[in-house]
Protein backbone atom coordinates (compact mmCIF):
# COMPACT_ATOMS: atom_id res chain seq x y z
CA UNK A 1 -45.65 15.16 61.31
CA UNK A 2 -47.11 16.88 64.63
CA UNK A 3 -51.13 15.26 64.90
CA UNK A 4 -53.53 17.58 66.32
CA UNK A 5 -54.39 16.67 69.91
CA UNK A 6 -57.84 14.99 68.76
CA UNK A 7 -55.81 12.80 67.04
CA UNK A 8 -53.52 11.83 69.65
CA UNK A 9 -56.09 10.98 71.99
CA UNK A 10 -57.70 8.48 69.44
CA UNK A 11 -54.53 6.83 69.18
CA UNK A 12 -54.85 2.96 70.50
CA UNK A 13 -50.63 3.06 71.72
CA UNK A 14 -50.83 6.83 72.46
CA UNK A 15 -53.18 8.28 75.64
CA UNK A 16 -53.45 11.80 76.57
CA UNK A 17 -54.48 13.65 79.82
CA UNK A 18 -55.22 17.23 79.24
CA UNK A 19 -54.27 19.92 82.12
CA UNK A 20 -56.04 23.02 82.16
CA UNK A 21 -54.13 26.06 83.62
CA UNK A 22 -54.23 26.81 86.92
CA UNK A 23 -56.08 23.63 87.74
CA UNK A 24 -56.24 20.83 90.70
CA UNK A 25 -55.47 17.40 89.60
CA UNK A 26 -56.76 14.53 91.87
CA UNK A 27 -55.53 10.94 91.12
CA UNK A 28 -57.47 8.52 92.46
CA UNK A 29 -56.69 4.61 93.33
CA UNK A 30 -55.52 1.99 95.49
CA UNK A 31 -52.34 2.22 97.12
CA UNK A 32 -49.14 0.50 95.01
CA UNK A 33 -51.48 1.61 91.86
CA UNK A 34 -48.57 3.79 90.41
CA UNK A 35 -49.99 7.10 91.42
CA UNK A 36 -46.92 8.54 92.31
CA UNK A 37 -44.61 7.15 89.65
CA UNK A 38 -46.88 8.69 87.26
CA UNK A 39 -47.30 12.16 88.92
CA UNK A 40 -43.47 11.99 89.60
CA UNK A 41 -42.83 11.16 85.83
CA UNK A 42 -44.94 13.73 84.37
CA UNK A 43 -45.01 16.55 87.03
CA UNK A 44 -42.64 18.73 88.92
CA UNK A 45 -41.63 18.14 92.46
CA UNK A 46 -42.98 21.37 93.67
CA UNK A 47 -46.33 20.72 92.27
CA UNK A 48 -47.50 17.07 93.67
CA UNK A 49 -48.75 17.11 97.26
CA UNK A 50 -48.97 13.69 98.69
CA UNK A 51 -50.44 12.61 101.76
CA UNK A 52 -47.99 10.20 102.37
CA UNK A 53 -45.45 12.54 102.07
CA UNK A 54 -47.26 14.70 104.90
CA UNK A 55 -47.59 11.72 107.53
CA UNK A 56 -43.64 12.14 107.31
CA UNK A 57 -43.91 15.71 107.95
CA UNK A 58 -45.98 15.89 110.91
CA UNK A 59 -44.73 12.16 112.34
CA UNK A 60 -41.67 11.05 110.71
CA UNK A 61 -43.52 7.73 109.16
CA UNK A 62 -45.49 8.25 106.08
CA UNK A 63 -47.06 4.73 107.02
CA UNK A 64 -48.57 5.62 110.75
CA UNK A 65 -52.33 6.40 110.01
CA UNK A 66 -53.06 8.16 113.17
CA UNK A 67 -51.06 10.79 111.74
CA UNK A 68 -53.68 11.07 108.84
CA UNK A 69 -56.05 13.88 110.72
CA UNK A 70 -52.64 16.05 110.73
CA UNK A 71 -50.97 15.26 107.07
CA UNK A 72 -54.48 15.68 105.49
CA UNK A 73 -55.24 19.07 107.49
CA UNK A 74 -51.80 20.34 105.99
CA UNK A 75 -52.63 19.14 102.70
CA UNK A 76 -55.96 21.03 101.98
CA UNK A 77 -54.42 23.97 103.19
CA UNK A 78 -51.05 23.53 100.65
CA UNK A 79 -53.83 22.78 97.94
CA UNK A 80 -55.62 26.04 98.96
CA UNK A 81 -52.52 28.12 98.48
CA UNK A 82 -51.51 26.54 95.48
CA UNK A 83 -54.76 27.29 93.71
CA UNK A 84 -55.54 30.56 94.99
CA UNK A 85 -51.75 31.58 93.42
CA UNK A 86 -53.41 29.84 89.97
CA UNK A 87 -50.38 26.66 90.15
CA UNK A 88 -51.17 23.33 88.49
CA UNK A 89 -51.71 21.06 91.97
CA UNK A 90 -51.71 17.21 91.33
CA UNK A 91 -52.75 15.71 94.77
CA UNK A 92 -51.31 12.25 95.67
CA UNK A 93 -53.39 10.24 97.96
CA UNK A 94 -55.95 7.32 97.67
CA UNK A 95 -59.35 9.91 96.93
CA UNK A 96 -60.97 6.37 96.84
CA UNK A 97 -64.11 8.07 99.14
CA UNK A 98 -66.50 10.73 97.45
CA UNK A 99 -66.07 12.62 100.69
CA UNK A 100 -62.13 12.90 100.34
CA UNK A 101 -63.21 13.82 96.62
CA UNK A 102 -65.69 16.82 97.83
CA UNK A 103 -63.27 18.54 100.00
CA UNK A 104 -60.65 18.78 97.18
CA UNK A 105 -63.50 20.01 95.14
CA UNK A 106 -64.95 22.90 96.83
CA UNK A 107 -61.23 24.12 96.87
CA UNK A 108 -60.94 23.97 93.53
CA UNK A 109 -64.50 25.72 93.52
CA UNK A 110 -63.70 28.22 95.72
CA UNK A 111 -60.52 29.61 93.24
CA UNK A 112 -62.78 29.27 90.65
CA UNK A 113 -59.88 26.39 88.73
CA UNK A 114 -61.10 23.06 86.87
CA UNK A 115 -60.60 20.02 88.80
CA UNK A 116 -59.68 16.73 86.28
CA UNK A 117 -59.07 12.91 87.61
CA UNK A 118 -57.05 10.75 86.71
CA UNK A 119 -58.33 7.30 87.88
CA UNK A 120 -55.92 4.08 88.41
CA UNK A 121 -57.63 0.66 87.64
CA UNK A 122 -54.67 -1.48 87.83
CA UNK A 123 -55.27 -5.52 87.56
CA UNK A 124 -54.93 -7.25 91.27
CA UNK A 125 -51.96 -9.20 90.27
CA UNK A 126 -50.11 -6.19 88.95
CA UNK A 127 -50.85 -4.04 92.18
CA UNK A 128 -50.01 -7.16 94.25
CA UNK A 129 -46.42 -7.06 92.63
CA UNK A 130 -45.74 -4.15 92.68
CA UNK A 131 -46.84 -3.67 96.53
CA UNK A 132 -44.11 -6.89 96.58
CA UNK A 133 -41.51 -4.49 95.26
CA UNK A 134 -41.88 -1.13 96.95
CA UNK A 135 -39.82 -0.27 100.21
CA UNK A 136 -42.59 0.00 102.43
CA UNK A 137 -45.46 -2.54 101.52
CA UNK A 138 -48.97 -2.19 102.60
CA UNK A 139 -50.91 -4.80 104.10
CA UNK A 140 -52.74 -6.85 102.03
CA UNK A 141 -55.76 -6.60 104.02
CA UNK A 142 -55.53 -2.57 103.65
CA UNK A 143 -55.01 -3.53 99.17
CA UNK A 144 -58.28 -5.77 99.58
CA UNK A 145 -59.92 -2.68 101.19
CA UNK A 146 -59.08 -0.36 98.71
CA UNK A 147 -59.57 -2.34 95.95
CA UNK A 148 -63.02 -2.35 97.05
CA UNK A 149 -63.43 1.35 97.30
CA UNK A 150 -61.80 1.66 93.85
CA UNK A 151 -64.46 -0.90 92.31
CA UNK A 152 -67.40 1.48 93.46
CA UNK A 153 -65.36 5.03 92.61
CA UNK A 154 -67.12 5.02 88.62
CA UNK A 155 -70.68 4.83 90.21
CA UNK A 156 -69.95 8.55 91.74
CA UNK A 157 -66.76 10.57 90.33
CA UNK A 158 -68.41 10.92 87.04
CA UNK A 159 -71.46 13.37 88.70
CA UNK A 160 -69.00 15.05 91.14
CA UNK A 161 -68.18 17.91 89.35
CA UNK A 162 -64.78 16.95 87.67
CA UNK A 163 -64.77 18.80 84.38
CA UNK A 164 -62.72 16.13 82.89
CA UNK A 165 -61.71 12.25 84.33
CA UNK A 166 -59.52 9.78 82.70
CA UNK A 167 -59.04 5.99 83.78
CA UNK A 168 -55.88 4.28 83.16
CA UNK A 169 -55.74 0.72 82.77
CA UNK A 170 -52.75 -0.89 82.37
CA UNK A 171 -49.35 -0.39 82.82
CA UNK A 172 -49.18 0.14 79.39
CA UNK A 173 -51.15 2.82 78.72
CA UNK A 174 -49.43 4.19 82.08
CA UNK A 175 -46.06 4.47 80.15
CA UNK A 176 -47.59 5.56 76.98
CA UNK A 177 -49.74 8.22 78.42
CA UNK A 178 -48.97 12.03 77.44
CA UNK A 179 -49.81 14.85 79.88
CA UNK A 180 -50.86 17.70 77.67
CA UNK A 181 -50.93 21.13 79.85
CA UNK A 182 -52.70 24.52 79.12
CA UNK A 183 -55.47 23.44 77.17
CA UNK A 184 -58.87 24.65 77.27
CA UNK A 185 -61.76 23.02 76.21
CA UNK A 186 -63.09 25.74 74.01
CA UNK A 187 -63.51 26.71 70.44
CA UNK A 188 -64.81 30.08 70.91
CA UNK A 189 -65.45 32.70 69.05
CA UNK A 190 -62.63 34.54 70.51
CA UNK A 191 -61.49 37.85 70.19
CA UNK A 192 -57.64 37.60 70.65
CA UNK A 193 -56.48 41.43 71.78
CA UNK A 194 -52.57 42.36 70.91
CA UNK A 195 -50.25 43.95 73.67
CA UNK A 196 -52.13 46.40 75.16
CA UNK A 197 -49.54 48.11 77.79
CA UNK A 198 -52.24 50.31 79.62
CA UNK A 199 -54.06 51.73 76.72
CA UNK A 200 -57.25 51.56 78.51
CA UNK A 201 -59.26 54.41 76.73
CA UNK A 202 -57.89 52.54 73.37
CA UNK A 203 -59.04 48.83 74.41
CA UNK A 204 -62.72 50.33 75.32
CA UNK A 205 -62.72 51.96 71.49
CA UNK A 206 -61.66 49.17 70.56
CA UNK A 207 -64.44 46.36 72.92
CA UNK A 208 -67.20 48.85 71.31
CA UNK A 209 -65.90 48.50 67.63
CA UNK A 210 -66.10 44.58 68.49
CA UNK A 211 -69.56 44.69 69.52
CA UNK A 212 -68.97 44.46 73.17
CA UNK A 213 -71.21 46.39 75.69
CA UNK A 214 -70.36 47.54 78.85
CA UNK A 215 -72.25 46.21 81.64
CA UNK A 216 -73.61 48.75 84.34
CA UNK A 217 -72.56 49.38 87.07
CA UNK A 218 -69.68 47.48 86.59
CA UNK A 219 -67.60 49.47 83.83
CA UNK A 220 -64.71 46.75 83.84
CA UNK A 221 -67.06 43.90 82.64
CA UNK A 222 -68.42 43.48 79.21
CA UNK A 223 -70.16 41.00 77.31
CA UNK A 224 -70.98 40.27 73.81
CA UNK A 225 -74.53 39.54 72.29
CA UNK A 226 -72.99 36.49 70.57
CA UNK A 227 -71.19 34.74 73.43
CA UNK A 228 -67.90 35.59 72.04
CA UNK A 229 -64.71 35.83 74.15
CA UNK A 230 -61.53 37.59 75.21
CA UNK A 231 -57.87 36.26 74.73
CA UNK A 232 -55.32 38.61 75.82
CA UNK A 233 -51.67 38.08 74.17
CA UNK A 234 -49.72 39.64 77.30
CA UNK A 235 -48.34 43.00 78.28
CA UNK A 236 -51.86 44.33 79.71
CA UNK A 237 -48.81 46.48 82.23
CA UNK A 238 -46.76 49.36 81.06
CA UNK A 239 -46.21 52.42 79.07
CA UNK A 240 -49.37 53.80 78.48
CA UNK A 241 -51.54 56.26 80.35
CA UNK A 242 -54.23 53.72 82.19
CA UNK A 243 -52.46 50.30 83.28
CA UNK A 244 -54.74 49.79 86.60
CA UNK A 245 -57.64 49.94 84.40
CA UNK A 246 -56.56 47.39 82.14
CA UNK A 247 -55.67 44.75 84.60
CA UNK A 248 -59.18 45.31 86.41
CA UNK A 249 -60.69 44.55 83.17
CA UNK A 250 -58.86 41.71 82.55
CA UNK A 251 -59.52 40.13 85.55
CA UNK A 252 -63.40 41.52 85.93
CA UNK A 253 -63.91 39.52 82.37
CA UNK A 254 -61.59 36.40 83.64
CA UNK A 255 -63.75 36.04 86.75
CA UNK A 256 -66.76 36.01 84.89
CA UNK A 257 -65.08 33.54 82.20
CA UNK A 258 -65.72 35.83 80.17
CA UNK A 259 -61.42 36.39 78.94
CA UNK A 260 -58.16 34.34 79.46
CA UNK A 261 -54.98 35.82 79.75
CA UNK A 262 -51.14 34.70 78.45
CA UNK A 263 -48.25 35.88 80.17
CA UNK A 264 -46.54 38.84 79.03
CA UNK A 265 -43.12 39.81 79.78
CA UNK A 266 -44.20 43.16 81.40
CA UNK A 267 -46.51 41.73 83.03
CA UNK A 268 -44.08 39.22 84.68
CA UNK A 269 -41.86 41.80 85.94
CA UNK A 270 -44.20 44.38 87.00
CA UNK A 271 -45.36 41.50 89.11
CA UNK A 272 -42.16 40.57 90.81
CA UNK A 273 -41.49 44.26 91.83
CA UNK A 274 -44.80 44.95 93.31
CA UNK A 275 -44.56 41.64 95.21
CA UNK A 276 -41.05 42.19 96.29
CA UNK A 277 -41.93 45.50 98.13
CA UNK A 278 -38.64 46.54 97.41
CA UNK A 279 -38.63 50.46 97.91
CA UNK A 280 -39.21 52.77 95.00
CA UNK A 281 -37.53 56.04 94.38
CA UNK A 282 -39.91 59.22 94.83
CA UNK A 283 -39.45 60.26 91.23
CA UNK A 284 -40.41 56.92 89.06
CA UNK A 285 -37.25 56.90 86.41
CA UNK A 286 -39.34 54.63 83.81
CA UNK A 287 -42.17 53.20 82.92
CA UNK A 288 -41.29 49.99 84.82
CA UNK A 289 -41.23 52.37 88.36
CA UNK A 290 -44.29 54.32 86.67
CA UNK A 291 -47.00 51.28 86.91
CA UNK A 292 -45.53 50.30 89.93
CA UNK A 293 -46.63 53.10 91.95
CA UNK A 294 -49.94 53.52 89.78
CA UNK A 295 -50.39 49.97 90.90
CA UNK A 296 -49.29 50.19 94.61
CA UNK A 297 -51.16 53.95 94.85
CA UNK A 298 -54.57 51.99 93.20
CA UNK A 299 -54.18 49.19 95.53
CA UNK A 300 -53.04 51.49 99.44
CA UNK A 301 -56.57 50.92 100.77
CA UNK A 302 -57.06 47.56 99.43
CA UNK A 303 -54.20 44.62 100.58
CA UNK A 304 -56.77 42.24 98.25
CA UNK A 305 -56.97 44.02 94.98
CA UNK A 306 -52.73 44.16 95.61
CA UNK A 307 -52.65 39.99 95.51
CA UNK A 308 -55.25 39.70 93.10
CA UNK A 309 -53.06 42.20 90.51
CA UNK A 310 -50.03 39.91 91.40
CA UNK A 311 -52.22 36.71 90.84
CA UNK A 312 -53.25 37.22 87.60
CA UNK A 313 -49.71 38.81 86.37
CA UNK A 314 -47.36 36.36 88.14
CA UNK A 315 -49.16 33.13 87.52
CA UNK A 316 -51.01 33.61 84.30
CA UNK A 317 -49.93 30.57 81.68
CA UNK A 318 -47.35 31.06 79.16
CA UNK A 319 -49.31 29.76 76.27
CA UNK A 320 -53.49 28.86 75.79
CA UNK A 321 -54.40 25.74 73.73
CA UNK A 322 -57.89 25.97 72.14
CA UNK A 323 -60.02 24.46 69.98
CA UNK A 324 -58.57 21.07 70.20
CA UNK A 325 -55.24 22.09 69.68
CA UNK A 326 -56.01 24.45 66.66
CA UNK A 327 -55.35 27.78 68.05
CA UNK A 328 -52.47 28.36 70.40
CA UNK A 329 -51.88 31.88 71.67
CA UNK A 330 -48.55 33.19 73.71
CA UNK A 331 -47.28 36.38 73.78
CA UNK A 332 -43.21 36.02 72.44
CA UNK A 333 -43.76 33.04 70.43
CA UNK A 334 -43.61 29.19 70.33
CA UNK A 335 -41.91 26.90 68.63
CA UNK A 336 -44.24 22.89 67.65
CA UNK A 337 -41.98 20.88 69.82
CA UNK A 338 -43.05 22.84 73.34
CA UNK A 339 -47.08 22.81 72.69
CA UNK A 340 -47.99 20.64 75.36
CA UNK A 341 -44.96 20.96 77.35
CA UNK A 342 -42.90 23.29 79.86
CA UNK A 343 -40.17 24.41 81.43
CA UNK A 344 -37.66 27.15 82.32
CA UNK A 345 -36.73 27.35 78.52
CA UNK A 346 -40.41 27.39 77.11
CA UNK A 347 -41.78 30.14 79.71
CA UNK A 348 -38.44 32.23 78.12
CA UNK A 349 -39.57 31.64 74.60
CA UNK A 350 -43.09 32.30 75.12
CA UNK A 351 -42.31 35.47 76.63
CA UNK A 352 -39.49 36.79 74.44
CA UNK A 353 -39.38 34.94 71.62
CA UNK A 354 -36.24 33.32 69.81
CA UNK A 355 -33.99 36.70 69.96
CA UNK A 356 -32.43 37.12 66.62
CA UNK A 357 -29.59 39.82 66.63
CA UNK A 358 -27.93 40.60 62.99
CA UNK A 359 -24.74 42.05 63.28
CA UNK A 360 -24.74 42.82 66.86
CA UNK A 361 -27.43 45.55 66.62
CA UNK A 362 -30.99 45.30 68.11
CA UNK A 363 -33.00 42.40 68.76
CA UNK A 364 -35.44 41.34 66.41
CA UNK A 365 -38.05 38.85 67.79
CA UNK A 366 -39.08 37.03 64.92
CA UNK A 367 -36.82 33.89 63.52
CA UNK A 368 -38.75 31.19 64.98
CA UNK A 369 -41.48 31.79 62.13
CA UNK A 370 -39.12 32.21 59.85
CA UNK A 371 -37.78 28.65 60.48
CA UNK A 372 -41.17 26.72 60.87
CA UNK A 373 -42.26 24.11 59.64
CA UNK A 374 -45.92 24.38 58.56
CA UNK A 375 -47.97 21.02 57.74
CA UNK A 376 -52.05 20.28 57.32
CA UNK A 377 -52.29 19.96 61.21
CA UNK A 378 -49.96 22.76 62.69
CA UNK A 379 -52.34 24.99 64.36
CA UNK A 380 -52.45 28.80 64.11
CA UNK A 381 -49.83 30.36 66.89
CA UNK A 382 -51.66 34.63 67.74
CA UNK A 383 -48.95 36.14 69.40
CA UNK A 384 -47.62 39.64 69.90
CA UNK A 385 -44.44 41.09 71.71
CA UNK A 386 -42.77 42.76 68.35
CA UNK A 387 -44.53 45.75 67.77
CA UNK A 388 -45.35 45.76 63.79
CA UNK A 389 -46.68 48.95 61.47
CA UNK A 390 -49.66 46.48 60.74
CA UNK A 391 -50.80 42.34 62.01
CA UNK A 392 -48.39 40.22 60.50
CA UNK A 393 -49.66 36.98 58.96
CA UNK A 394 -46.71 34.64 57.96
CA UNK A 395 -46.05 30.68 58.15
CA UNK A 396 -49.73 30.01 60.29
CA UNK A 397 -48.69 32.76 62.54
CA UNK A 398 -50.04 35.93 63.39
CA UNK A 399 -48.17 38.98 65.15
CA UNK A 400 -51.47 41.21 66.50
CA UNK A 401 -49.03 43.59 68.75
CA UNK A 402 -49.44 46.57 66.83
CA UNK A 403 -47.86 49.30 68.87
CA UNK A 404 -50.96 51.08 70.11
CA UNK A 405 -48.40 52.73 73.24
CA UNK A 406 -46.12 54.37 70.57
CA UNK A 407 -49.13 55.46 69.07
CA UNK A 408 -49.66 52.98 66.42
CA UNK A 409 -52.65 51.01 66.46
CA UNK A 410 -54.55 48.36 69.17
CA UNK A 411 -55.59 44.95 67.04
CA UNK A 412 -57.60 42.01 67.82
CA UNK A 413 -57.47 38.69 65.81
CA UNK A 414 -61.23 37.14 65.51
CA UNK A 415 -61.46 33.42 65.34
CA UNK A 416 -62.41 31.51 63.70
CA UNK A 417 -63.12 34.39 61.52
CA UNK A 418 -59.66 34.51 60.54
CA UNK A 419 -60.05 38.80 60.24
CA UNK A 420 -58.30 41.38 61.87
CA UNK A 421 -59.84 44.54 63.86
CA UNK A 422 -57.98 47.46 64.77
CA UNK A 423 -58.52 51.41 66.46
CA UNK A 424 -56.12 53.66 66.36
CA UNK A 425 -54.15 55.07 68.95
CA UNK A 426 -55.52 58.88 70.65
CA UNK A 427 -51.51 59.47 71.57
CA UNK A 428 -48.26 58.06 71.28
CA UNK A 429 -47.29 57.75 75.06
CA UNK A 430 -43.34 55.94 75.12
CA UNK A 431 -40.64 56.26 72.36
CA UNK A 432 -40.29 54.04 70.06
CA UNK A 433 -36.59 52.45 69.86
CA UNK A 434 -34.49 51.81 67.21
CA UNK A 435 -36.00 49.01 64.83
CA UNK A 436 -38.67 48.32 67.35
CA UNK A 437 -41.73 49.23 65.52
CA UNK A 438 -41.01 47.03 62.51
CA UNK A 439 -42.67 46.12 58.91
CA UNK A 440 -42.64 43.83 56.78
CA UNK A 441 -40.06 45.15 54.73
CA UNK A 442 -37.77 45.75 57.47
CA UNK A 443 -38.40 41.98 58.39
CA UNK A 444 -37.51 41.20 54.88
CA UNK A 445 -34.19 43.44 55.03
CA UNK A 446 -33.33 41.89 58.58
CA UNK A 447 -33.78 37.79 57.51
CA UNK A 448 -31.68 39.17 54.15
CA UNK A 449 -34.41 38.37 51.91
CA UNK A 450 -34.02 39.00 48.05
């Protein structure tokens, strides 16, 4: 039975590190602590920076400190890049001083991403041994030193600024330790907003029916009188009227914390084109070519609104944790087994969904619900991609993509409220396609249901 993430982290034999999106992760310890063990076990190649790694770089000896200056120059400005694109960054390198710490920090602050530590307190004897064991040993008089930097690291860190810190212990809790990514420590309200594909005029209608009110002069941001907040499911790009518009809101409310955004599979490739430059034919053929020269003609006279669009649509998360692991949104779907995790496979799936074909004849997005298995602590999955005639509630999962660009209807999903909220749409701006504005009974007629 899956626990909720609370649960987890209570566990004696079970620890848990939780990874916000988009954030900087500093570990902090001694060298021969197991920092990079652990970052290699739990993180991707591509996303660990290590300063020892850099001293080869700039002087073929990861060990010679006078290349330090260099390495550590190279490796704020890697971290800078990293987190202005909005990528996960685990640094690898002692952090044992607050100053090291600070620099890292206002980096972090700068992008506006969380910063968490992850702190290695490792008993002498075990560090000893290990430093015994590795290729290239450090001096024992360079352990004792930072063994004494590590001992004073608690009496600072924890004022910092770090929005989260964890301390691990022992080599057991090392092994047993879970890195859970893409959650956010936040229970809302929310107001989770189905596909919106450039429905601007529709999203306003339906902000207002919400109770959100536009601030002046800024007509991108709102706010709402009770604190609540935005989640959008993905798509914010294509097919209707206004898809600049959209984006600007979405990223006006997500600078102000104010919204978070999921990945959509529009959004992904609308992305990829603008960022490719690739040359577009004079007379757009579809919608695809459409918001791609809306975008580029919005964006001529500004280079930085053209990388912030690309930010926010190329690097946006594949799936949102909330509320301690009660509320997950995506925008194609999820199955139990990848909250927590990802990979090539589980960015597909959240974007598309498990694509169910009958007969050879068109996709229908929707099996993975069909198949779940729903117990006291599976959380509630919002999602949208499928375009339905109305939400669609079934085994803890809700479908809020209710085809507002064919002319259907825009819905948001209140939580914890557990209600639905929807405007209709002023014009049906892109054809629907064969059994791609489905109901319920046409679910029922596709899964073969008596």
């Amino acid at each position: 039975m899956r626990r909720k993430y609370s649960e987890m982290a209570a566990q004696p034999d079970l620890y848990s590190v939780k990874v916000p999106p988009s954030s900087l992760v500093v570990l902090v310890g001694p060298a021969a602590s197991g920092k990079s063990s652990w970052a290699k076990k739990h993180f991707a190649t591509s996303q660990i920076v290590s300063s020892d790694a850099l001293r080869s770089t700039v002087a073929d000896d990861e060990a010679m400190q006078e290349a330090s200056a260099d390495a550590f120059m190279l490796l704020h400005k890697i971290v800078e890049a990293r987190l202005r694109r909005g990528l996960v960054t685990v640094v690898d390198s002692t952090a044992l001083t607050t100053e090291s710490r600070r620099k890292l920090l206002a980096i972090a602050a700068a992008y506006g991403r969380s910063a968490i530590a992850v702190i290695f307190q490792i008993d002498e004897k075990t560090q000893y041994d290990w430093n015994d064991k590795r290729s290239r040993s450090v001096n024992q008089r360079v352990l004792h030193e930072h063994r004494e930097l590590a001992a004073d690291v608690m009496n600072h860190l924890p004022n910092e600024g770090f929005s989260a810190y964890y301390t691990i212990h022992s080599p057991q809790m090392m092994e047993s330790t879970q890195v859970i990514r893409n959650i956010v420590d936040d229970a809302g309200p929310f107001d989770i907003i189905g596909d919106v594909h450039g429905c601007y005029s529709e999203l306003c209608d339906l902000l207002l029916k919400l109770g959100y009110q536009q601030q002046s002069p800024n007509q991108f941001l709102w706010k709402h009188p009770q604190n609540r907040k935005l989640v959008f499911v993905g798509d914010l790009c294509d097919r209707g009227p206004d898809t600049v518009s959209v984006i600007r809101l979405a990223m006006e409310m997500q600078k102000a914390r104010l919204a978070w955004l999921v990945q959509g599979n529009h959004d992904y490739k609308i992305a990829i084109k603008i960022d490719t430059n690739d040359p577009l034919p004079e007379q757009p053929q579809n919608a695809g070519e459409i918001t791609v020269r809306e975008i580029l003609n919005a964006s001529a006279n500004s280079p930085q609104l053209k990388q912030q669009i690309i930010h926010l649509l190329k690097f946006a998360p594949g799936y949102l944790i909330f509320d301690k692991g009660e509320l997950v949104i995506t925008h194609g779907g999820i199955l139990d087994s990848m909250i927590g995790s990802w990979s090539p496979r589980i960015k597909s799936f959240c974007m598309y969904g498990e694509v169910f074909s009958p007969n050879n004849t068109a996709a229908v997005h929707l099996d993975w619900i069909h198949r779940r298995q729903v117990h006291k602590t599976s959380p509630l999955i919002v999602y949208g991609h499928t375009p339905m005639q109305n939400p669609f509630i079934f085994n803890k999962t809700v479908d809020i993509d209710t085809g507002c660009c064919y002319g259907g209807k825009l819905t948001a999903y209140r939580y914890p409220e557990h209600i639905t909220v929807s405007v209709s749409a002023k014009a049906s701006y892109a054809r629907k396609k064969r059994k791609n504005f489905l109901s319920e009974k046409a679910i029922a007629k596709e899964r073969g249901a008596d």
